[in-house]
Protein backbone atom coordinates (compact mmCIF):
# COMPACT_ATOMS: atom_id res chain seq x y z
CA UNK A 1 0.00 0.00 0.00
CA UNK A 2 1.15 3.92 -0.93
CA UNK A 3 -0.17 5.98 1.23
CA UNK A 4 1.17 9.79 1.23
CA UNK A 5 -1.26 11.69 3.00
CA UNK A 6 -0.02 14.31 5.61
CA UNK A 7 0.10 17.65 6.37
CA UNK A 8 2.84 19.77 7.81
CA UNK A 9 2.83 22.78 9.96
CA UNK A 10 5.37 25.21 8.85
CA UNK A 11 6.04 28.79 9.43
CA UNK A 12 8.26 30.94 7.21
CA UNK A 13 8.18 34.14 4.93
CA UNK A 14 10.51 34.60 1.94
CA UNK A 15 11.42 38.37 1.99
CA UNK A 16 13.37 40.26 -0.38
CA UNK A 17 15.23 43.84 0.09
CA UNK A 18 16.41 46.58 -1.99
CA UNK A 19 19.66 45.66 -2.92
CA UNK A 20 23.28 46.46 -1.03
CA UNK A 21 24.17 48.33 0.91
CA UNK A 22 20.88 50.12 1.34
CA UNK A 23 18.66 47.59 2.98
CA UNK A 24 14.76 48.15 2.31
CA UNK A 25 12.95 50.15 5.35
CA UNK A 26 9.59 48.40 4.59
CA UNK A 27 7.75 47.32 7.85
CA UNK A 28 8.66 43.42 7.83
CA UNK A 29 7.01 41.41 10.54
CA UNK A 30 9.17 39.77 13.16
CA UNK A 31 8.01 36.64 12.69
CA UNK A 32 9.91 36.84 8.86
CA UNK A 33 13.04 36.90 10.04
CA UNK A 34 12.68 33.11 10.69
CA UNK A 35 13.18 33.35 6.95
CA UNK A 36 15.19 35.36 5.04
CA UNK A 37 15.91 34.92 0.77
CA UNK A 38 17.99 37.49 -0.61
CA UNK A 39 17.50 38.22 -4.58
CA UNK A 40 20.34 37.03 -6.58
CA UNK A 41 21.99 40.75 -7.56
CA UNK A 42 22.34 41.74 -4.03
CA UNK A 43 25.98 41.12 -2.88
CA UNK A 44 25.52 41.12 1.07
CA UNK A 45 27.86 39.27 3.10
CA UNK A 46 27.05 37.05 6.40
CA UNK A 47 29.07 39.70 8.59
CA UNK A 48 26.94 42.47 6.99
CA UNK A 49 23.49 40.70 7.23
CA UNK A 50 24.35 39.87 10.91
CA UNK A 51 25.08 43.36 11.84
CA UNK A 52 21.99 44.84 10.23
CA UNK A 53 19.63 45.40 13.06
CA UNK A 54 16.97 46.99 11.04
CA UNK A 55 16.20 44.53 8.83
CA UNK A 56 16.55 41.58 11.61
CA UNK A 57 14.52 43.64 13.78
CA UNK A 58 16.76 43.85 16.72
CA UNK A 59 16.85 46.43 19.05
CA UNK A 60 20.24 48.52 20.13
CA UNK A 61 21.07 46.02 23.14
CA UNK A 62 20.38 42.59 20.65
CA UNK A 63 23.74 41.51 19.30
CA UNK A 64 24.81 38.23 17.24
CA UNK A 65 27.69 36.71 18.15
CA UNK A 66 29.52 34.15 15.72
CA UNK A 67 29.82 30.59 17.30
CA UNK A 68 30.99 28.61 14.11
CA UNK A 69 31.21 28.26 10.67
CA UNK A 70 31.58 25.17 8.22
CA UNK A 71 31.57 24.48 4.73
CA UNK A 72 29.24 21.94 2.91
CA UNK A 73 29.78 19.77 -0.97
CA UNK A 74 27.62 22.46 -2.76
CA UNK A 75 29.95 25.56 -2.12
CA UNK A 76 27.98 26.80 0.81
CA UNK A 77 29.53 28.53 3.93
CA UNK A 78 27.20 28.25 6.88
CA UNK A 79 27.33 30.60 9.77
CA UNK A 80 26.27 30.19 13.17
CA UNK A 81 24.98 32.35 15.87
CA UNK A 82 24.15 33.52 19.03
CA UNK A 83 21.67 36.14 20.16
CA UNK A 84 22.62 38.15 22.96
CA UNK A 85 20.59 41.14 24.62
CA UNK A 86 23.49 43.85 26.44
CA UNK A 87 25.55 40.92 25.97
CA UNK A 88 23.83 38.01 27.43
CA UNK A 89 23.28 34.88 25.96
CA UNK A 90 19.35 33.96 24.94
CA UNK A 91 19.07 30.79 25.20
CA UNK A 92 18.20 29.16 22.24
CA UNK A 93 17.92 32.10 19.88
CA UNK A 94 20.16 30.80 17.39
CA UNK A 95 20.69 32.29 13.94
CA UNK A 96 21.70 30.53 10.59
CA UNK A 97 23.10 32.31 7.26
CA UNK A 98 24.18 30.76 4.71
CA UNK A 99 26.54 32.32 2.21
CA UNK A 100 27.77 31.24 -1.22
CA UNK A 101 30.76 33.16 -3.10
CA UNK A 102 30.44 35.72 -0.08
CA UNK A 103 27.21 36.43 -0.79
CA UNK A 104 24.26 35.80 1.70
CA UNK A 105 21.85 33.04 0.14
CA UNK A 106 19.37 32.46 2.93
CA UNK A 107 18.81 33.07 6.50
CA UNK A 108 17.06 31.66 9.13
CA UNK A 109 16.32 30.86 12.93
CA UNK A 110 14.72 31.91 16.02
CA UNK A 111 15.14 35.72 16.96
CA UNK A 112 13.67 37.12 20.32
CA UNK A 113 12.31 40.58 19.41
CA UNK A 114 11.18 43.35 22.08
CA UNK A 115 13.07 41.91 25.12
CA UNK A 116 12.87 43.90 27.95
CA UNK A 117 14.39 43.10 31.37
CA UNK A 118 16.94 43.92 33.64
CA UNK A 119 20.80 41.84 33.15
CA UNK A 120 22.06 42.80 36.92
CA UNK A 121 21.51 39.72 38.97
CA UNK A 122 20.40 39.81 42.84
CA UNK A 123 22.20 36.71 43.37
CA UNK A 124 25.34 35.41 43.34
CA UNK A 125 26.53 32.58 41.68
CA UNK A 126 27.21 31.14 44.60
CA UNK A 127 23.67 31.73 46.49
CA UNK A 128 22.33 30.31 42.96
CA UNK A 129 24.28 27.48 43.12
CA UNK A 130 23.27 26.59 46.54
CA UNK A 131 19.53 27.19 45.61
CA UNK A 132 20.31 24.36 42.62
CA UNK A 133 22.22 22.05 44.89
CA UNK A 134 18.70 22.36 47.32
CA UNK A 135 16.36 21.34 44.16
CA UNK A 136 18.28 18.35 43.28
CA UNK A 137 19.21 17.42 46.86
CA UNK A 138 21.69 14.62 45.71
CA UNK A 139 23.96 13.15 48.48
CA UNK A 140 27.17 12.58 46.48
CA UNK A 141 28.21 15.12 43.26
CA UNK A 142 30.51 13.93 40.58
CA UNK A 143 32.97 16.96 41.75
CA UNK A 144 33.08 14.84 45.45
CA UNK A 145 34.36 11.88 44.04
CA UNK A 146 37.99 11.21 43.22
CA UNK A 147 37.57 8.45 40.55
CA UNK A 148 35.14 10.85 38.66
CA UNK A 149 37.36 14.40 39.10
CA UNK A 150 40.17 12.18 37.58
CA UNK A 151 38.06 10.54 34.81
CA UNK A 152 37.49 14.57 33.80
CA UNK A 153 40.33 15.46 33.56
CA UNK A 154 41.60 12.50 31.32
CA UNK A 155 39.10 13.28 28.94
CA UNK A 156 39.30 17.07 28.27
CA UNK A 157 43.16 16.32 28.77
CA UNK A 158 43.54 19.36 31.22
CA UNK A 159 44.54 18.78 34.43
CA UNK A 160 42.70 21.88 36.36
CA UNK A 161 39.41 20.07 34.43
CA UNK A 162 36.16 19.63 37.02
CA UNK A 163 32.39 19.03 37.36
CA UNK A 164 32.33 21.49 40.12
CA UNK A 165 28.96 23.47 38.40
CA UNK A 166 30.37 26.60 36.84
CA UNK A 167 27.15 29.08 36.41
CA UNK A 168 26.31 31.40 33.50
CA UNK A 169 24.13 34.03 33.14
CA UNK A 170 21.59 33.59 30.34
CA UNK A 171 18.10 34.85 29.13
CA UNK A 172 15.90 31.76 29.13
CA UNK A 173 12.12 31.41 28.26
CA UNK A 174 11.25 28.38 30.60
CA UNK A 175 8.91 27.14 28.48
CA UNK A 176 11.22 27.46 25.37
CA UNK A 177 8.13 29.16 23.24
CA UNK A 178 10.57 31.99 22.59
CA UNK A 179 8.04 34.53 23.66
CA UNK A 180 9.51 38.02 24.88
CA UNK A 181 7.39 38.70 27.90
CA UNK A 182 8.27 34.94 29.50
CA UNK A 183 12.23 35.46 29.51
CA UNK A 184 14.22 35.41 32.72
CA UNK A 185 17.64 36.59 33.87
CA UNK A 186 19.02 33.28 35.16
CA UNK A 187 22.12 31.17 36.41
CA UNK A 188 22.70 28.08 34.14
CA UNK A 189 24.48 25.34 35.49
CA UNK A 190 25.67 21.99 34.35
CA UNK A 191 24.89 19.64 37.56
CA UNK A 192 26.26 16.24 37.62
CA UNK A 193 25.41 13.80 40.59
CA UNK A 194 26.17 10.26 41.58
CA UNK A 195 23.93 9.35 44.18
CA UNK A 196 21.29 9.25 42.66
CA UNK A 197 22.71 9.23 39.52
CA UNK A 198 21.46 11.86 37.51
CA UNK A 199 22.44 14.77 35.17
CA UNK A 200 20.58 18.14 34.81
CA UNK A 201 21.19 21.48 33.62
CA UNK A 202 19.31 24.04 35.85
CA UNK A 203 18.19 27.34 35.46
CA UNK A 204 18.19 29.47 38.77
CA UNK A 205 16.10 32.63 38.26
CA UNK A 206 18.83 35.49 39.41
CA UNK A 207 16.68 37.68 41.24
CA UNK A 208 14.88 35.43 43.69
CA UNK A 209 16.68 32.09 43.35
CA UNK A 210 13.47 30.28 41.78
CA UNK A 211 14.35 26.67 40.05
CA UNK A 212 12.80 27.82 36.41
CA UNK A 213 13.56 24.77 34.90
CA UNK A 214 15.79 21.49 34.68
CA UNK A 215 16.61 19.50 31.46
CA UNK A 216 17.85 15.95 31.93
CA UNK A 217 21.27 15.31 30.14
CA UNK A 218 20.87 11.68 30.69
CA UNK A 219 18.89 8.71 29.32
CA UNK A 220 17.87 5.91 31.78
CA UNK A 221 17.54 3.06 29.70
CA UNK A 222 20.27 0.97 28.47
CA UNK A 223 19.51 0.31 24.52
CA UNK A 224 19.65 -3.24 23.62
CA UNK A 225 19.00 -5.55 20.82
CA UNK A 226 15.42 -5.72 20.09
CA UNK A 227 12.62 -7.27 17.57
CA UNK A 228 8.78 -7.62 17.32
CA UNK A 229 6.25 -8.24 14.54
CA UNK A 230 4.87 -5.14 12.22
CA UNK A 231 2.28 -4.94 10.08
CA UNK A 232 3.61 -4.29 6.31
CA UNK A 233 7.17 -5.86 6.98
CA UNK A 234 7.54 -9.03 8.89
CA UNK A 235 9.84 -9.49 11.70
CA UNK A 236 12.11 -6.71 12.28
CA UNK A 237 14.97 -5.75 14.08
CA UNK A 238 16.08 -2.51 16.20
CA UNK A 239 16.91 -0.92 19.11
CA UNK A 240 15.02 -0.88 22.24
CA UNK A 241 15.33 0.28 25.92
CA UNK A 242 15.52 -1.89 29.08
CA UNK A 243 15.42 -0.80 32.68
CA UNK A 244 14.75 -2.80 35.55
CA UNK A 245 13.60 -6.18 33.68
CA UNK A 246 11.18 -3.96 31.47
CA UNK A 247 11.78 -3.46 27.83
CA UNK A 248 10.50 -0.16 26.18
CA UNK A 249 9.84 0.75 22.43
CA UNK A 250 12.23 4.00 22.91
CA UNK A 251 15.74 4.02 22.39
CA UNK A 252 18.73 6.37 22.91
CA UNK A 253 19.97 6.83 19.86
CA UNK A 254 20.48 10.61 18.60
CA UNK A 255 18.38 12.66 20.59
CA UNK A 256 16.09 9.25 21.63
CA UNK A 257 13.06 8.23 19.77
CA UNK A 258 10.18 6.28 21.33
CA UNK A 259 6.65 5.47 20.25
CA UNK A 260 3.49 6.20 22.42
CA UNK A 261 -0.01 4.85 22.36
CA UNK A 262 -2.88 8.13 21.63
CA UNK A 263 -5.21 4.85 22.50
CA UNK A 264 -7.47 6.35 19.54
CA UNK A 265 -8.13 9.69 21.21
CA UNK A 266 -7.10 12.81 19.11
CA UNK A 267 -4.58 13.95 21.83
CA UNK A 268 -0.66 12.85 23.27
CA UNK A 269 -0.68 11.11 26.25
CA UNK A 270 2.30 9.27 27.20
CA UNK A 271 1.55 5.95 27.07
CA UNK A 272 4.75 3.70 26.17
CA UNK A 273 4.72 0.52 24.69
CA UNK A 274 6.76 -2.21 26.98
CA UNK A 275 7.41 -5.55 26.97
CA UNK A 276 8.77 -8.58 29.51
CA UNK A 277 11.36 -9.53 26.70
CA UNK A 278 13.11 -7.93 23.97
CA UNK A 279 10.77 -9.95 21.23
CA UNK A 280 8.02 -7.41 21.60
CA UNK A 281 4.74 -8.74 19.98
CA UNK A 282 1.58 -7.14 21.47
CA UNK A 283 1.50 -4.26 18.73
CA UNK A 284 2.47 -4.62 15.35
CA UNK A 285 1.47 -1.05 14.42
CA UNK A 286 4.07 -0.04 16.81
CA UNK A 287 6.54 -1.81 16.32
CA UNK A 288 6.48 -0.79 12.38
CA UNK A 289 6.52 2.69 13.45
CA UNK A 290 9.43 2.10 15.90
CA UNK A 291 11.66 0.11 13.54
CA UNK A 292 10.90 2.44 10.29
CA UNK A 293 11.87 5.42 12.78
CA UNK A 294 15.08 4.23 13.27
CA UNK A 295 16.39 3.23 9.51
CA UNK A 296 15.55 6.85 8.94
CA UNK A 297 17.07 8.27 11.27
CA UNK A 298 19.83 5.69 11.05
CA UNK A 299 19.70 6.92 6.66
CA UNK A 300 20.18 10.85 7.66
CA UNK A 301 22.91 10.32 9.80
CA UNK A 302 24.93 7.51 7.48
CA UNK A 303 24.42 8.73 4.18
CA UNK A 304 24.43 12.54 5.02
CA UNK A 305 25.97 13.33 7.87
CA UNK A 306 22.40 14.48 9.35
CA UNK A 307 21.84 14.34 13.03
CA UNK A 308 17.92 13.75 13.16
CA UNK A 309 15.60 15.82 11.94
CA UNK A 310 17.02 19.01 12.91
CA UNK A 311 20.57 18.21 12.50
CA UNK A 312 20.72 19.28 16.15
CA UNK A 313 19.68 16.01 17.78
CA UNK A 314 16.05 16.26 18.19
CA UNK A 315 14.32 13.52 20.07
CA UNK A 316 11.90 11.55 17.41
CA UNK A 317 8.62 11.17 19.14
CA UNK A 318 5.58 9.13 17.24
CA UNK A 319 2.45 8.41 17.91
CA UNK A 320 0.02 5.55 16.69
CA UNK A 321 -3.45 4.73 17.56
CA UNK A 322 -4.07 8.53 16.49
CA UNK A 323 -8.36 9.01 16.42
CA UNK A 324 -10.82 6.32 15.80
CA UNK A 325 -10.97 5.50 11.83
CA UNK A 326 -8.20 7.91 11.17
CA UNK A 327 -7.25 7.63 7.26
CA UNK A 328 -3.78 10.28 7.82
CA UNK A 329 -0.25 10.36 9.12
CA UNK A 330 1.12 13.95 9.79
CA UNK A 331 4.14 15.92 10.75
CA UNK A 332 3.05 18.46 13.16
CA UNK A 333 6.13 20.91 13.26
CA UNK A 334 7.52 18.66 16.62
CA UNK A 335 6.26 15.12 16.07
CA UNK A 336 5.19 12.50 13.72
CA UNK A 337 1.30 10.83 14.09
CA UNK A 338 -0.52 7.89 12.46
CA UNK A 339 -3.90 6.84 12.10
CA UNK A 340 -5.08 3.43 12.34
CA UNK A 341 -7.25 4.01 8.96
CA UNK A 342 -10.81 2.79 8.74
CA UNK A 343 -9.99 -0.92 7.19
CA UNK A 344 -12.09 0.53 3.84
CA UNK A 345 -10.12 3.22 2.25
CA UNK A 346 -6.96 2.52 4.48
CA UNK A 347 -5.41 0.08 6.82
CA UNK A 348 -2.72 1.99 9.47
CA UNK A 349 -0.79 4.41 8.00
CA UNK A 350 2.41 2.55 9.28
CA UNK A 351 4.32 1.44 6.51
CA UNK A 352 7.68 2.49 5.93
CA UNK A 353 7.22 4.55 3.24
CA UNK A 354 4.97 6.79 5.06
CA UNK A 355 7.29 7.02 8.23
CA UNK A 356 10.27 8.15 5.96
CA UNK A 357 7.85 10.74 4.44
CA UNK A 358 6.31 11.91 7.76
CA UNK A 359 9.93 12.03 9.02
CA UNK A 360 11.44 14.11 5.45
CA UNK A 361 8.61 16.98 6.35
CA UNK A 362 10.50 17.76 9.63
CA UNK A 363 13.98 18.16 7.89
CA UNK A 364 12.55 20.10 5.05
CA UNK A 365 11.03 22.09 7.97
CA UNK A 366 14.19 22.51 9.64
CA UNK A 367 16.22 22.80 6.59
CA UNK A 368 14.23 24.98 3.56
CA UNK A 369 11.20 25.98 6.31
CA UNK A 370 9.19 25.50 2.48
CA UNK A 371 5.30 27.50 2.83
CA UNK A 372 2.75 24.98 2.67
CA UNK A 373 0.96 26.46 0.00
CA UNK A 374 1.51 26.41 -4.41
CA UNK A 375 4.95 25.84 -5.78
CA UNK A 376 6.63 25.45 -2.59
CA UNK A 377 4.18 23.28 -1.13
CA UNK A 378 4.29 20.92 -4.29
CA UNK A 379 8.04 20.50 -3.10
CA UNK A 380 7.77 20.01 0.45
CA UNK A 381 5.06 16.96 -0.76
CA UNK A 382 7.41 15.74 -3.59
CA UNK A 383 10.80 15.77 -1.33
CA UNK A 384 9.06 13.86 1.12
CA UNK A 385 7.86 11.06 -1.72
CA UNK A 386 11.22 10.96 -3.33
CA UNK A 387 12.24 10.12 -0.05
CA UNK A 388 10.21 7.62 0.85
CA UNK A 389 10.60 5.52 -2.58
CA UNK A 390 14.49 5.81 -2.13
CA UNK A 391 15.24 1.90 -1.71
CA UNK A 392 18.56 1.78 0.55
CA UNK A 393 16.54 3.88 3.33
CA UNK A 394 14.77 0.68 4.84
């Protein structure tokens, strides 16, 4: 069965300006800098496009700071960086252009516009430190601990190297939405623990010591050899997660992907797929999903160099079981779904052709942020089938 039904939720203007050096003063929205396509006769280079506040919409304290560059097959420089606002970091505001013969191709990326808040901390680093140390309450850090302290140093080859938690002071939406008025002055800190064991960058509000949020930096699963039944594909093989004599359809790999059970309602709950083995047999549908997930992601990364969908890492979350009768898979903008079908027009939307096409909408989003709509939306559509018919993917 063929199935290439989806839909794709992507955001992204294509802009042109007046050509170099005067920029055009027309009233862009914010939101367009996501996306930026220069016309061919304008001859602006990556340092010039990053230091033009009025067409990025930055105010006088917004700054980007370079944090890399590399070069790609096709003659492309790529440019990487960081927003700062009077010279803090925001976390996550990242900014992409791309330049070709020193000449700006595209842009894009996520710009915080209209930030307003005060950079001078209340707190030390030290009082936020001890405010992180109280959240996690661990009884033994990796810093206490000779073996570990030594183990450091080994690896970064330097021999004043520690996981004593150095802090930072960064803008940080907690909720990562990006959104202006939801930003916080905080302390970052990377904090490392061995009893329990656990990992987890915190963010310590700096003017009242509030824990705004923590981010695990470890997986607690070990992945292990896996294989259950699907329903297009016979017995398959991949990579599953077991913890405490319980085996998991997620895995580690990249960012981790794992499949979840929407139990035919139209929402995400969390509801993981396990096993008492590592044959896992009790859902097909699943399993497919699981399995097809993986030799995608497994594809990206072999054949081009691709770290998931984003290139960044980005955990690969599915769900199946999506509605009752549902005849469509989608790409949401964050995750992949699939319907069951109704058993008339469709049977589940789980093949591997559809998961590599669900999966190709999120790096087209990532990669060419295509509009949804005529030309452009007749390519995101046809990437994602070439994709999916490619025959050394699966």
């Amino acid at each position: 069965m063929k199935t290439m039904i989806t839909c794709c939720l992507v955001v992204g203007i294509f802009i042109s300006t007046q050509a170099q050096p005067n920029f055009s003063k027309k009233d862009f929205a914010k939101e367009s800098t996501q996306w930026l396509k220069l016309d061919n006769n304008q001859q602006v280079s990556a340092k010039q496009l990053a230091t033009n506040k009025s067409l990025l919409k930055l105010q006088p304290e917004d700054e980007l700071q370079l944090l890399k560059t590399n070069n790609d097959a096709l003659g492309y420089r790529h440019y990487r960086y960081q927003q700062t606002y009077k010279g803090i970091p925001v976390e996550s505001a990242i900014y992409l252009i791309h330049e070709k013969n020193h000449t700006v191709k595209q842009a894009n990326g996520k710009l915080v516009h209209d930030l307003k808040l005060s950079t001078k901390p209340a707190l030390t680093e030290a009082e936020a430190l001890k405010a992180a140390l109280t959240h996690l309450n661990a009884i033994l850090y990796a810093w206490e601990d000779a073996a570990h302290e030594q183990s450091i140093k080994q690896v970064k080859n330097q021999d004043d190297a520690t996981f004593y938690p150095k802090g930072e002071l960064v803008i940080v939406d907690p909720e990562f939405k990006q959104q202006a008025a939801n930003h916080h002055l905080a302390y970052k800190f990377d904090i490392y623990a061995i009893e329990p064991y656990t990992r987890q960058v915190v963010y310590v509000d700096a003017l009242d010591a509030t824990v705004l949020k923590t981010l695990s930096k470890i997986h607690d699963c070990t992945n292990v050899a896996a294989s259950g039944t699907t329903n297009y594909s016979g017995n398959r093989n991949f990579t599953a997660c077991q913890e405490n004599g319980i085996y998991t359809l997620k895995n580690n790999m990249g960012g981790g992907m794992q499949v979840f059970n929407a139990n035919n309602t139209r929402s995400n709950p969390q509801i993981p797929f396990t096993d008492t083995n590592n044959f896992f047999e009790g859902d097909p549908t699943a399993n497919e999903v699981h399995w097809a997930t993986q030799k995608t992601y497994e594809y990206f990364l072999n054949t081009h160099n691709r770290n998931s969908l984003d290139d960044n890492g980005m955990a690969l979350l599915s769900w199946v079981h999506f509605g009752e009768n549902y005849n469509n898979a989608f790409w949401n903008g964050s995750w992949m779904t699939y319907g069951n079908g109704d058993n008339n027009r469709f049977s589940a939307l789980t093949s591997p052709d559809v998961v590599a096409h669900e999966m190709m909408h999120g790096v087209t989003d990532f990669s060419a942020d295509l509009i949804y709509s005529y030309e452009s939306g007749a390519l995101n559509e046809s990437f994602s089938d070439i994709l999916a018919k490619l025959p050394n993917i699966i």
